[in-house]
PDB file of N, CA and C in Angstrom:
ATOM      1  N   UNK A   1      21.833 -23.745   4.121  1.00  0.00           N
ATOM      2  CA  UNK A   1      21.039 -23.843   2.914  1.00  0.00           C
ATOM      3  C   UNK A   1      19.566 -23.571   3.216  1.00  0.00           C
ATOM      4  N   UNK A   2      19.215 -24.185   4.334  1.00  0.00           N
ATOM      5  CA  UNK A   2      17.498 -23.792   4.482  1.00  0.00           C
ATOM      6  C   UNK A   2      17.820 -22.077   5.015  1.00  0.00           C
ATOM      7  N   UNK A   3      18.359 -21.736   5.060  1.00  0.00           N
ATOM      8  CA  UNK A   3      18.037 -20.272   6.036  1.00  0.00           C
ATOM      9  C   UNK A   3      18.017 -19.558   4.635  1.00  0.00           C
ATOM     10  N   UNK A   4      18.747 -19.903   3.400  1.00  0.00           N
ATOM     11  CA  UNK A   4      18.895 -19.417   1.919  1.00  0.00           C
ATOM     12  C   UNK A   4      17.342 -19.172   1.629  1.00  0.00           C
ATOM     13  N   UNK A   5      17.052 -20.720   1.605  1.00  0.00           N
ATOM     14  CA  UNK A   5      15.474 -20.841   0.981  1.00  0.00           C
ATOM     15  C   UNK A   5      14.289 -19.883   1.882  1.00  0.00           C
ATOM     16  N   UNK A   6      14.438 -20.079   3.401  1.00  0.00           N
ATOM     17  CA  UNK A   6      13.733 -19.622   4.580  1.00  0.00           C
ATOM     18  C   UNK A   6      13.435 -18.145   3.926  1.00  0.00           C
ATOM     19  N   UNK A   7      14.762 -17.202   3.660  1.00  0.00           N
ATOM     20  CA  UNK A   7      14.929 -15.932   3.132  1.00  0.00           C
ATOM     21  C   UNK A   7      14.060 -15.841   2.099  1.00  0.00           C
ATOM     22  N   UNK A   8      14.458 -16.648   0.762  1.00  0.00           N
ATOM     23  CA  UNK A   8      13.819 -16.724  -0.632  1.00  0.00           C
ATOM     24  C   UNK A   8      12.187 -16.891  -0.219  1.00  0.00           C
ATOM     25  N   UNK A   9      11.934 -18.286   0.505  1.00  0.00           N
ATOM     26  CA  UNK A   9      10.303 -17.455   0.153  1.00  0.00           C
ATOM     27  C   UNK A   9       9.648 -16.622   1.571  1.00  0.00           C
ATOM     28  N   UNK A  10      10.344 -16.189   2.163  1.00  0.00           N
ATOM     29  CA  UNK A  10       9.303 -14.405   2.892  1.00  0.00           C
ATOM     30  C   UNK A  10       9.785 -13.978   1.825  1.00  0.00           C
ATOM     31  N   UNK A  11      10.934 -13.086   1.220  1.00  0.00           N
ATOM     32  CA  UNK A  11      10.918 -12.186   0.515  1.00  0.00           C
ATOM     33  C   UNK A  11       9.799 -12.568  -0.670  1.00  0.00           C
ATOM     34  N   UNK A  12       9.893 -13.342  -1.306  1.00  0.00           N
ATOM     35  CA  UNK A  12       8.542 -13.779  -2.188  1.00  0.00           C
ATOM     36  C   UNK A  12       7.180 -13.186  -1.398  1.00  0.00           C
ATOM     37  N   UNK A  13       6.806 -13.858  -0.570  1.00  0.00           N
ATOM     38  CA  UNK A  13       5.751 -13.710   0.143  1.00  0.00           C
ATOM     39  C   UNK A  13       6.033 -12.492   0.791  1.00  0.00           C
ATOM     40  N   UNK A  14       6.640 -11.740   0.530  1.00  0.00           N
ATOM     41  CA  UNK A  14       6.115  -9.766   1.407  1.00  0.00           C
ATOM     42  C   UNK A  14       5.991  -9.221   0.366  1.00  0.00           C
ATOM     43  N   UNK A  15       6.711  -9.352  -1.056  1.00  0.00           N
ATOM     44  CA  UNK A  15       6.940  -9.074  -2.186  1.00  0.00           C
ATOM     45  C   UNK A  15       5.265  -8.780  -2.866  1.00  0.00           C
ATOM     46  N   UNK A  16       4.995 -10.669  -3.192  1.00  0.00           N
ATOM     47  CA  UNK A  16       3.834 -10.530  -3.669  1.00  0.00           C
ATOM     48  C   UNK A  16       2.632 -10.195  -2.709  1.00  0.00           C
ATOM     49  N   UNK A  17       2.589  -9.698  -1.401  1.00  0.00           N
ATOM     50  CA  UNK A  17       1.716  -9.358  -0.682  1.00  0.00           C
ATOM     51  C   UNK A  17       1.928  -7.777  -0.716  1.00  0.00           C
ATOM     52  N   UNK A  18       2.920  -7.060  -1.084  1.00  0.00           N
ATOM     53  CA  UNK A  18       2.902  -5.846  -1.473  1.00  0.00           C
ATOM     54  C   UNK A  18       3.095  -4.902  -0.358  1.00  0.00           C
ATOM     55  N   UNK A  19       3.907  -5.405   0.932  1.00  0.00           N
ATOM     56  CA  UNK A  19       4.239  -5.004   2.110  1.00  0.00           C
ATOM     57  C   UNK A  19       5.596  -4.511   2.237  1.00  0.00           C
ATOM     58  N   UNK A  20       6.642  -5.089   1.296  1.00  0.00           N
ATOM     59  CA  UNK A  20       7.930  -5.188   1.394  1.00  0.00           C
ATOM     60  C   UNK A  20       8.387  -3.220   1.635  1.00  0.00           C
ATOM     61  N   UNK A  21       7.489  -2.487   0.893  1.00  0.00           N
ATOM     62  CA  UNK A  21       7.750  -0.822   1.244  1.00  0.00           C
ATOM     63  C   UNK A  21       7.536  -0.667   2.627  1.00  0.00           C
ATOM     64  N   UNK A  22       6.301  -1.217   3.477  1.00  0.00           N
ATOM     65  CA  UNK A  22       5.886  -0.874   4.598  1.00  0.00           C
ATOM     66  C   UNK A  22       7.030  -1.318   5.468  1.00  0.00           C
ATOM     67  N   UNK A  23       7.442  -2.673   5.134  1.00  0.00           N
ATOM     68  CA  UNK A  23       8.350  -3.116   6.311  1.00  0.00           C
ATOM     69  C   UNK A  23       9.757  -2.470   6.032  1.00  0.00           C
ATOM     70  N   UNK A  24      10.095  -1.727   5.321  1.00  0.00           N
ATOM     71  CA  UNK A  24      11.434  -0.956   4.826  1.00  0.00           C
ATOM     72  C   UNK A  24      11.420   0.317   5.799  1.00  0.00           C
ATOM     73  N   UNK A  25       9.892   0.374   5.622  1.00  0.00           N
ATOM     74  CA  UNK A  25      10.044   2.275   6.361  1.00  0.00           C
ATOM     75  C   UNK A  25       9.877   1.587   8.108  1.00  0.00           C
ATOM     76  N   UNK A  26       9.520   0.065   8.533  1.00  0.00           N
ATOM     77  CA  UNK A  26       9.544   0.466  10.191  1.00  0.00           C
ATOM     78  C   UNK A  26      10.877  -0.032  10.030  1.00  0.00           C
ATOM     79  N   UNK A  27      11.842  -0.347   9.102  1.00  0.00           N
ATOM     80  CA  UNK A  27      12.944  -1.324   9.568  1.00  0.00           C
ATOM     81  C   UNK A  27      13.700   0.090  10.198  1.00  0.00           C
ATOM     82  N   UNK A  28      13.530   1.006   8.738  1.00  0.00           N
ATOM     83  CA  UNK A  28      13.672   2.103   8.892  1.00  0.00           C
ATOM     84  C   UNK A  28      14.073   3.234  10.041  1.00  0.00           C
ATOM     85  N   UNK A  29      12.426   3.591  10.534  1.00  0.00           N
ATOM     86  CA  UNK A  29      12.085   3.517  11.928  1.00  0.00           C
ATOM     87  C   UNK A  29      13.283   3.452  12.884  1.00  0.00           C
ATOM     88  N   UNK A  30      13.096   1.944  13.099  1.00  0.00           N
ATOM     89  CA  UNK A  30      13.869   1.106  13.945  1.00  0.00           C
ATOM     90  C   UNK A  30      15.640   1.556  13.767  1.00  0.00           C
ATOM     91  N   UNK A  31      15.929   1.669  12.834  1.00  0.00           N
ATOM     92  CA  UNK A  31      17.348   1.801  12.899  1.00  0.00           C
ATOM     93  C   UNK A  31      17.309   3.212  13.622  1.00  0.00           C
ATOM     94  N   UNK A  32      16.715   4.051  13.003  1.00  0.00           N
ATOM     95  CA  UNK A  32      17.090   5.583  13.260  1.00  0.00           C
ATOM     96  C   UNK A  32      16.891   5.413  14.856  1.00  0.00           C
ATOM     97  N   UNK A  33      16.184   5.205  15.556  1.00  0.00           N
ATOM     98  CA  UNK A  33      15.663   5.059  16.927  1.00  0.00           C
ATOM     99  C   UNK A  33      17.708   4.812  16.863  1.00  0.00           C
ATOM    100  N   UNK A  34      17.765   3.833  16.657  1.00  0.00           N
ATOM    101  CA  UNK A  34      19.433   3.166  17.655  1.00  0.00           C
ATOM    102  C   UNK A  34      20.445   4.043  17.066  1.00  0.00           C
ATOM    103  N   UNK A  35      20.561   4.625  15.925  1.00  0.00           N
ATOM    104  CA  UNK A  35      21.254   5.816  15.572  1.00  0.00           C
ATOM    105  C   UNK A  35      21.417   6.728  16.017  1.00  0.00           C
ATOM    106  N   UNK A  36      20.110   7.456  16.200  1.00  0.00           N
ATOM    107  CA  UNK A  36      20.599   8.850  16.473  1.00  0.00           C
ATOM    108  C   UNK A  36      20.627   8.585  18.256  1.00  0.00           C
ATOM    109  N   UNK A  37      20.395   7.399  19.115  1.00  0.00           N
ATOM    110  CA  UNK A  37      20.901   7.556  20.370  1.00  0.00           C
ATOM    111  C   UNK A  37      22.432   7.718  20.397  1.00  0.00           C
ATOM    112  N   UNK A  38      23.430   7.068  19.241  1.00  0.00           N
ATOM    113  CA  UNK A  38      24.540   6.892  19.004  1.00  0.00           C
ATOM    114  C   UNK A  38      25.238   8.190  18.820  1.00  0.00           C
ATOM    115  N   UNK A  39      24.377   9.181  18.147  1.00  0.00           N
ATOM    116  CA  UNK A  39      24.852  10.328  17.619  1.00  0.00           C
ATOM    117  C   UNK A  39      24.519  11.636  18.783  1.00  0.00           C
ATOM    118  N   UNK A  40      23.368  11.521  19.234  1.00  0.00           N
ATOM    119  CA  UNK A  40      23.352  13.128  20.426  1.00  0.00           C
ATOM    120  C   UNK A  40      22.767  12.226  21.904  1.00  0.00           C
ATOM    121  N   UNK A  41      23.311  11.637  21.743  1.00  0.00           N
ATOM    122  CA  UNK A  41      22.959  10.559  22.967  1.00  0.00           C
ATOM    123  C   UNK A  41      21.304  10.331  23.902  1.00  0.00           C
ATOM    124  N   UNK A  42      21.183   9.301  24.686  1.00  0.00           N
ATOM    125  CA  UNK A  42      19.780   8.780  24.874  1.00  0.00           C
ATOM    126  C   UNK A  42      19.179  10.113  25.241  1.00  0.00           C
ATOM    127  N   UNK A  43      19.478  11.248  26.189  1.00  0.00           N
ATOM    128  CA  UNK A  43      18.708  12.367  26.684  1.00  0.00           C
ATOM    129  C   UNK A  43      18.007  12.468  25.601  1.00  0.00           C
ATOM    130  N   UNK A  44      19.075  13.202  25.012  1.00  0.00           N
ATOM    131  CA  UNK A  44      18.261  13.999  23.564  1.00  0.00           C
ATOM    132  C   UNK A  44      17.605  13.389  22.385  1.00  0.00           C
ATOM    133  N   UNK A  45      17.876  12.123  22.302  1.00  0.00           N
ATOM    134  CA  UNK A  45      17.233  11.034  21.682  1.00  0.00           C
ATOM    135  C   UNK A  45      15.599  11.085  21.901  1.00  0.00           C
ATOM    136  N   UNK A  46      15.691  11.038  23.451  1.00  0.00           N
ATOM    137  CA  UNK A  46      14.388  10.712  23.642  1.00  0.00           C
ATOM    138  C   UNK A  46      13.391  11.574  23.064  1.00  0.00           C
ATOM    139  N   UNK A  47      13.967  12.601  22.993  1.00  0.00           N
ATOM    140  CA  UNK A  47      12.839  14.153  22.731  1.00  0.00           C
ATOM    141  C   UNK A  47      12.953  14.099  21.232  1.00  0.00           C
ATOM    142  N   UNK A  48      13.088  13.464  20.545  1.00  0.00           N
ATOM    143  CA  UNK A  48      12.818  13.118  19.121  1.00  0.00           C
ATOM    144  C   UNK A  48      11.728  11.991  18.916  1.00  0.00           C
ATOM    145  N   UNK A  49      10.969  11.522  18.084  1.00  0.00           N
ATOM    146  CA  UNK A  49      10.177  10.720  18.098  1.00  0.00           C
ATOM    147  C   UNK A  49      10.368   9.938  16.210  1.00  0.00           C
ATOM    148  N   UNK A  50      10.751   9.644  15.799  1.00  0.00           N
ATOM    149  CA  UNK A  50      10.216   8.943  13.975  1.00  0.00           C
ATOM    150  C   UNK A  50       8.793   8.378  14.140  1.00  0.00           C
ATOM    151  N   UNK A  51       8.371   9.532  12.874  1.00  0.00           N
ATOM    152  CA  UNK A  51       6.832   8.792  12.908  1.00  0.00           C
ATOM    153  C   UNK A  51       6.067   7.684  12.004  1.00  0.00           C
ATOM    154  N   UNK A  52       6.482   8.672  10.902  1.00  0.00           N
ATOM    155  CA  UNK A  52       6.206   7.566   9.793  1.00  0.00           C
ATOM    156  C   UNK A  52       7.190   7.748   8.212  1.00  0.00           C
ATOM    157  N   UNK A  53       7.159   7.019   7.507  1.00  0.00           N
ATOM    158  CA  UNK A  53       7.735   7.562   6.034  1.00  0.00           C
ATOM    159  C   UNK A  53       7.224   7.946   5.169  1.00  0.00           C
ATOM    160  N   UNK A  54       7.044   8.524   4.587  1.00  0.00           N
ATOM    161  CA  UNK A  54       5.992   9.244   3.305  1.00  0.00           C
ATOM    162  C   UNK A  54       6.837   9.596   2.178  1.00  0.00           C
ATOM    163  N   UNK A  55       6.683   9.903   0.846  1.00  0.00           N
ATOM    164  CA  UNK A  55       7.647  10.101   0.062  1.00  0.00           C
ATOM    165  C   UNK A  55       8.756  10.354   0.376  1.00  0.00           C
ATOM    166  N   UNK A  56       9.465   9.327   0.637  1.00  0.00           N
ATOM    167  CA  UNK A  56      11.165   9.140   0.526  1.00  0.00           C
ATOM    168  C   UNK A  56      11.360  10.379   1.693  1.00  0.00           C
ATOM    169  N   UNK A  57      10.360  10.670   2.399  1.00  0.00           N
ATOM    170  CA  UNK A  57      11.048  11.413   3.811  1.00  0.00           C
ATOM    171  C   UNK A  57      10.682  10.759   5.098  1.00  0.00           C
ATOM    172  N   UNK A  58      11.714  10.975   6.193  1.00  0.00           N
ATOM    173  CA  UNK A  58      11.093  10.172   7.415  1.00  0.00           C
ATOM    174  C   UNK A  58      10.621  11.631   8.353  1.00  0.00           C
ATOM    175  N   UNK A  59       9.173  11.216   9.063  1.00  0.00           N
ATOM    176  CA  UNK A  59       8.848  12.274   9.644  1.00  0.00           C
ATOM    177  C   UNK A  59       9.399  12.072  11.060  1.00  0.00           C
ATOM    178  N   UNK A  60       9.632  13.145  11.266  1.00  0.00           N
ATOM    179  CA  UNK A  60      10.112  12.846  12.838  1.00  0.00           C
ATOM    180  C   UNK A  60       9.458  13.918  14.168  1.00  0.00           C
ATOM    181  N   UNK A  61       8.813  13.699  14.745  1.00  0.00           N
ATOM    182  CA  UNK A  61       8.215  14.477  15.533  1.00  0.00           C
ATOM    183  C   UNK A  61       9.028  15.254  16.788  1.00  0.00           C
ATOM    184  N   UNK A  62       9.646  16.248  17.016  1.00  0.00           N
ATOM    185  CA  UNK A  62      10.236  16.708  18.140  1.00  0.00           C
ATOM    186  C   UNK A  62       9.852  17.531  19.245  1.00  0.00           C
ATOM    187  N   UNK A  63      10.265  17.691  20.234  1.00  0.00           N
ATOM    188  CA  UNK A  63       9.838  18.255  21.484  1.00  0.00           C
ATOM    189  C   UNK A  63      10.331  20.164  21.694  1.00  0.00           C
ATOM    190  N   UNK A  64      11.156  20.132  20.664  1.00  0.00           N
ATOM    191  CA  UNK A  64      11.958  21.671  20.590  1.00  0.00           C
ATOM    192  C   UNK A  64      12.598  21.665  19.191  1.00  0.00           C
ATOM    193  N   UNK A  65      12.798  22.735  19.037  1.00  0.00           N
ATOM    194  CA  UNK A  65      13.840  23.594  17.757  1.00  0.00           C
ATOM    195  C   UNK A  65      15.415  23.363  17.631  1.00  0.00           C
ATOM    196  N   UNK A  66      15.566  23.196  18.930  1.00  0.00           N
ATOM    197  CA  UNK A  66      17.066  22.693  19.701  1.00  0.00           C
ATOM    198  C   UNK A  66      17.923  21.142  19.360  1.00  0.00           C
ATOM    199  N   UNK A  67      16.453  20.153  19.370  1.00  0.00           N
ATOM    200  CA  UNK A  67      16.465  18.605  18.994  1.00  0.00           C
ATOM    201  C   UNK A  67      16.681  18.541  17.376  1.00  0.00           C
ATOM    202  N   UNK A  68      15.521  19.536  16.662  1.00  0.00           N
ATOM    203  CA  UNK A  68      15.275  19.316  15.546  1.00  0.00           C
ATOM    204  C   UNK A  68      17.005  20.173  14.514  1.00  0.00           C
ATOM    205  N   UNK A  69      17.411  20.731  15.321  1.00  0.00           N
ATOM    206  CA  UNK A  69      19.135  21.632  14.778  1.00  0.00           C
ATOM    207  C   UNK A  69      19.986  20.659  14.853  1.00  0.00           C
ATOM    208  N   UNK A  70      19.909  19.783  16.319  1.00  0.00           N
ATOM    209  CA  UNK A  70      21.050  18.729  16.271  1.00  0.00           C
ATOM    210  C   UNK A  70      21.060  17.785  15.467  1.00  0.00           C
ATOM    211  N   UNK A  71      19.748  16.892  15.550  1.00  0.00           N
ATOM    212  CA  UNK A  71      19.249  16.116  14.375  1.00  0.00           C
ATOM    213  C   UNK A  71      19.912  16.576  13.155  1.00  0.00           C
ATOM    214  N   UNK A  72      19.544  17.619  12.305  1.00  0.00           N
ATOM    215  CA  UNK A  72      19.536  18.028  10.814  1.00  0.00           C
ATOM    216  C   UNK A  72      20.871  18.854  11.262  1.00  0.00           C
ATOM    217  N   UNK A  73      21.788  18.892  11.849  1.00  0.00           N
ATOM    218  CA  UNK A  73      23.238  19.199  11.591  1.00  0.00           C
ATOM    219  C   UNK A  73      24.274  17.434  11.532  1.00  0.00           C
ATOM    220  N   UNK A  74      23.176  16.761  11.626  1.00  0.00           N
ATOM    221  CA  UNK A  74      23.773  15.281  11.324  1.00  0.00           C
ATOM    222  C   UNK A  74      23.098  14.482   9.979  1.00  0.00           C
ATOM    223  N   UNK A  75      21.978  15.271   9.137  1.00  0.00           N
ATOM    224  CA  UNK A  75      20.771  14.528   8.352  1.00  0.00           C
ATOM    225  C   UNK A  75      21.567  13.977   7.335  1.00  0.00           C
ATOM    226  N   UNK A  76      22.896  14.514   6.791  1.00  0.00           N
ATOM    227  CA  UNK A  76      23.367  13.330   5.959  1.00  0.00           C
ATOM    228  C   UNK A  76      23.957  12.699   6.197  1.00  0.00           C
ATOM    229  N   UNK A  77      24.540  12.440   7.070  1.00  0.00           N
ATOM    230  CA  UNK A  77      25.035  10.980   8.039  1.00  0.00           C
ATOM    231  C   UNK A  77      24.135   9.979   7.949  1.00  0.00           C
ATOM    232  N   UNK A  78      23.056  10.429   8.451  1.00  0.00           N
ATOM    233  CA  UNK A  78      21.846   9.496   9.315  1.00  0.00           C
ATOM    234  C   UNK A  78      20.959   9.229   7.932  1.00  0.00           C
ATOM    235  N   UNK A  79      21.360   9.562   7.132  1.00  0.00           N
ATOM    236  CA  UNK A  79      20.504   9.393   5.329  1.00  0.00           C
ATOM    237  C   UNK A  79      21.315   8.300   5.348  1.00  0.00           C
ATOM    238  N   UNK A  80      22.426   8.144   4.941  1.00  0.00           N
ATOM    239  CA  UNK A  80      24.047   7.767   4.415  1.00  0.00           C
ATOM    240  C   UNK A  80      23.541   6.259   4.986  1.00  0.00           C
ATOM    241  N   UNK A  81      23.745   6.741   6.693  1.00  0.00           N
ATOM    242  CA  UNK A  81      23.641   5.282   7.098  1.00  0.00           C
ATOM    243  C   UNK A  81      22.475   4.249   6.733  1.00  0.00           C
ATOM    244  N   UNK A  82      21.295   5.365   6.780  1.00  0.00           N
ATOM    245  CA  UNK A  82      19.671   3.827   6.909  1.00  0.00           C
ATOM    246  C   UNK A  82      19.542   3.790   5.329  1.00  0.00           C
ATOM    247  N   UNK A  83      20.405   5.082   4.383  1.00  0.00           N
ATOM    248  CA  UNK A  83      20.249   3.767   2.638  1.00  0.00           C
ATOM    249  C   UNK A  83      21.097   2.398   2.688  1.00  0.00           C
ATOM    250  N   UNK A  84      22.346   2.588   3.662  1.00  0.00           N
ATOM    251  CA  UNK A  84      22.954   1.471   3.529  1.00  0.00           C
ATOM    252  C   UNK A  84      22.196   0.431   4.371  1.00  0.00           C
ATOM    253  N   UNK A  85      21.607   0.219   5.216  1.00  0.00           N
ATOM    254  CA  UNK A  85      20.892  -0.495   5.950  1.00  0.00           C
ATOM    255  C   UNK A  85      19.773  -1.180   5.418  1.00  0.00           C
ATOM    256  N   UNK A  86      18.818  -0.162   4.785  1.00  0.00           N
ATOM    257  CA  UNK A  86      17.386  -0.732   4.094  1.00  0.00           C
ATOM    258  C   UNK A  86      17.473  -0.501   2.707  1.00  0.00           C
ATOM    259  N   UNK A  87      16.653  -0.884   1.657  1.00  0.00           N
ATOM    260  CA  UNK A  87      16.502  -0.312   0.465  1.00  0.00           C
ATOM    261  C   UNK A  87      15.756   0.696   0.168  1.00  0.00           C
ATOM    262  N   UNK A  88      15.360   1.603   0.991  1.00  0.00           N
ATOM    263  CA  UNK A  88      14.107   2.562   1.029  1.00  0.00           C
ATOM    264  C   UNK A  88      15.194   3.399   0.940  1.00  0.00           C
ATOM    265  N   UNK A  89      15.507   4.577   0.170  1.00  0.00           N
ATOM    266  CA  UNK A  89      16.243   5.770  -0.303  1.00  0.00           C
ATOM    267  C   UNK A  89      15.576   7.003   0.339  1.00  0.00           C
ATOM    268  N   UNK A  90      16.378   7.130   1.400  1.00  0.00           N
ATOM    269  CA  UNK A  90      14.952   8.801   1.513  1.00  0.00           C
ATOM    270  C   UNK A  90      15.907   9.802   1.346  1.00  0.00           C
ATOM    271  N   UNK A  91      14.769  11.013   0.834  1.00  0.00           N
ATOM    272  CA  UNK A  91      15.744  12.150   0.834  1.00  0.00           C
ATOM    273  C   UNK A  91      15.704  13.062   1.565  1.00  0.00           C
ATOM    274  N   UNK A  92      15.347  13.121   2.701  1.00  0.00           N
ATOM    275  CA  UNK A  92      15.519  14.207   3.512  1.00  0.00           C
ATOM    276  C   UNK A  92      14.668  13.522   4.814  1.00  0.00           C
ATOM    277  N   UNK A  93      14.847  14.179   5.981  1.00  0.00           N
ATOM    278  CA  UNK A  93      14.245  14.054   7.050  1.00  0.00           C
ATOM    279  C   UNK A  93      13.255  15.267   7.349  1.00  0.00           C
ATOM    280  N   UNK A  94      11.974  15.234   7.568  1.00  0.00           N
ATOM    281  CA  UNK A  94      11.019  16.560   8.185  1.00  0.00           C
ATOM    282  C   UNK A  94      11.009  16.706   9.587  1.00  0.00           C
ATOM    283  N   UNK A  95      10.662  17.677  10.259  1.00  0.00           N
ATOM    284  CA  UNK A  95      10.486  17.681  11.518  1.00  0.00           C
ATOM    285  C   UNK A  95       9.632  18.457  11.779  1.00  0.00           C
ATOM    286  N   UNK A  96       8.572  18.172  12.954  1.00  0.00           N
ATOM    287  CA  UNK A  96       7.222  18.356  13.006  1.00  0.00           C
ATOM    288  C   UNK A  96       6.841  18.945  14.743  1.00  0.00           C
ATOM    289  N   UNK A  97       6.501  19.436  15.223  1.00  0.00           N
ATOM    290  CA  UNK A  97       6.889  19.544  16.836  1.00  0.00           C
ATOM    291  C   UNK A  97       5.199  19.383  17.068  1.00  0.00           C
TER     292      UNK A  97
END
């Protein structure tokens, strides 16, 4: 029962502090990081970077053309999964080298 209430007021308090978007896009972030190691494994993981979120896209910074094909031959998977995860809806992923 307290972990109910514990929940009820942060979400209040990120809510009315007007953060609750910011902390969606690092939860965000954060998932994709453990995802896409799942999906083209840690090598190629690494040479990807997520930078930030900006209109409903996550930017992702890469090291080659090669990272950024494998990535976006998986982008609706990896959509699919972090709407079910966070409430932040994005629609597409960018990639930036």
């Amino acid at each position: 029962m307290f972990v109910k209430i514990n929940n009820w007021l942060l979400n209040k308090s990120i809510n009315k502090a007007g953060i609750s978007e910011k902390i969606a896009a690092q939860q965000t972030i954060s998932l994709f990081v453990v995802y896409i190691n799942k999906i083209i494994g840690e090598g190629k993981a690494r040479q990807a970077r997520p930078l930030y979120v900006k209109n409903k896209r996550l930017i992702i910074q890469v090291e080659n053309s090669l990272i950024a094909a494998e990535i976006k031959k998986h982008e609706q998977e990896i959509l699919d999964y972090l709407d079910k995860q966070t409430n932040l809806k994005l629609k597409r992923l960018v990639f930036i080298s």
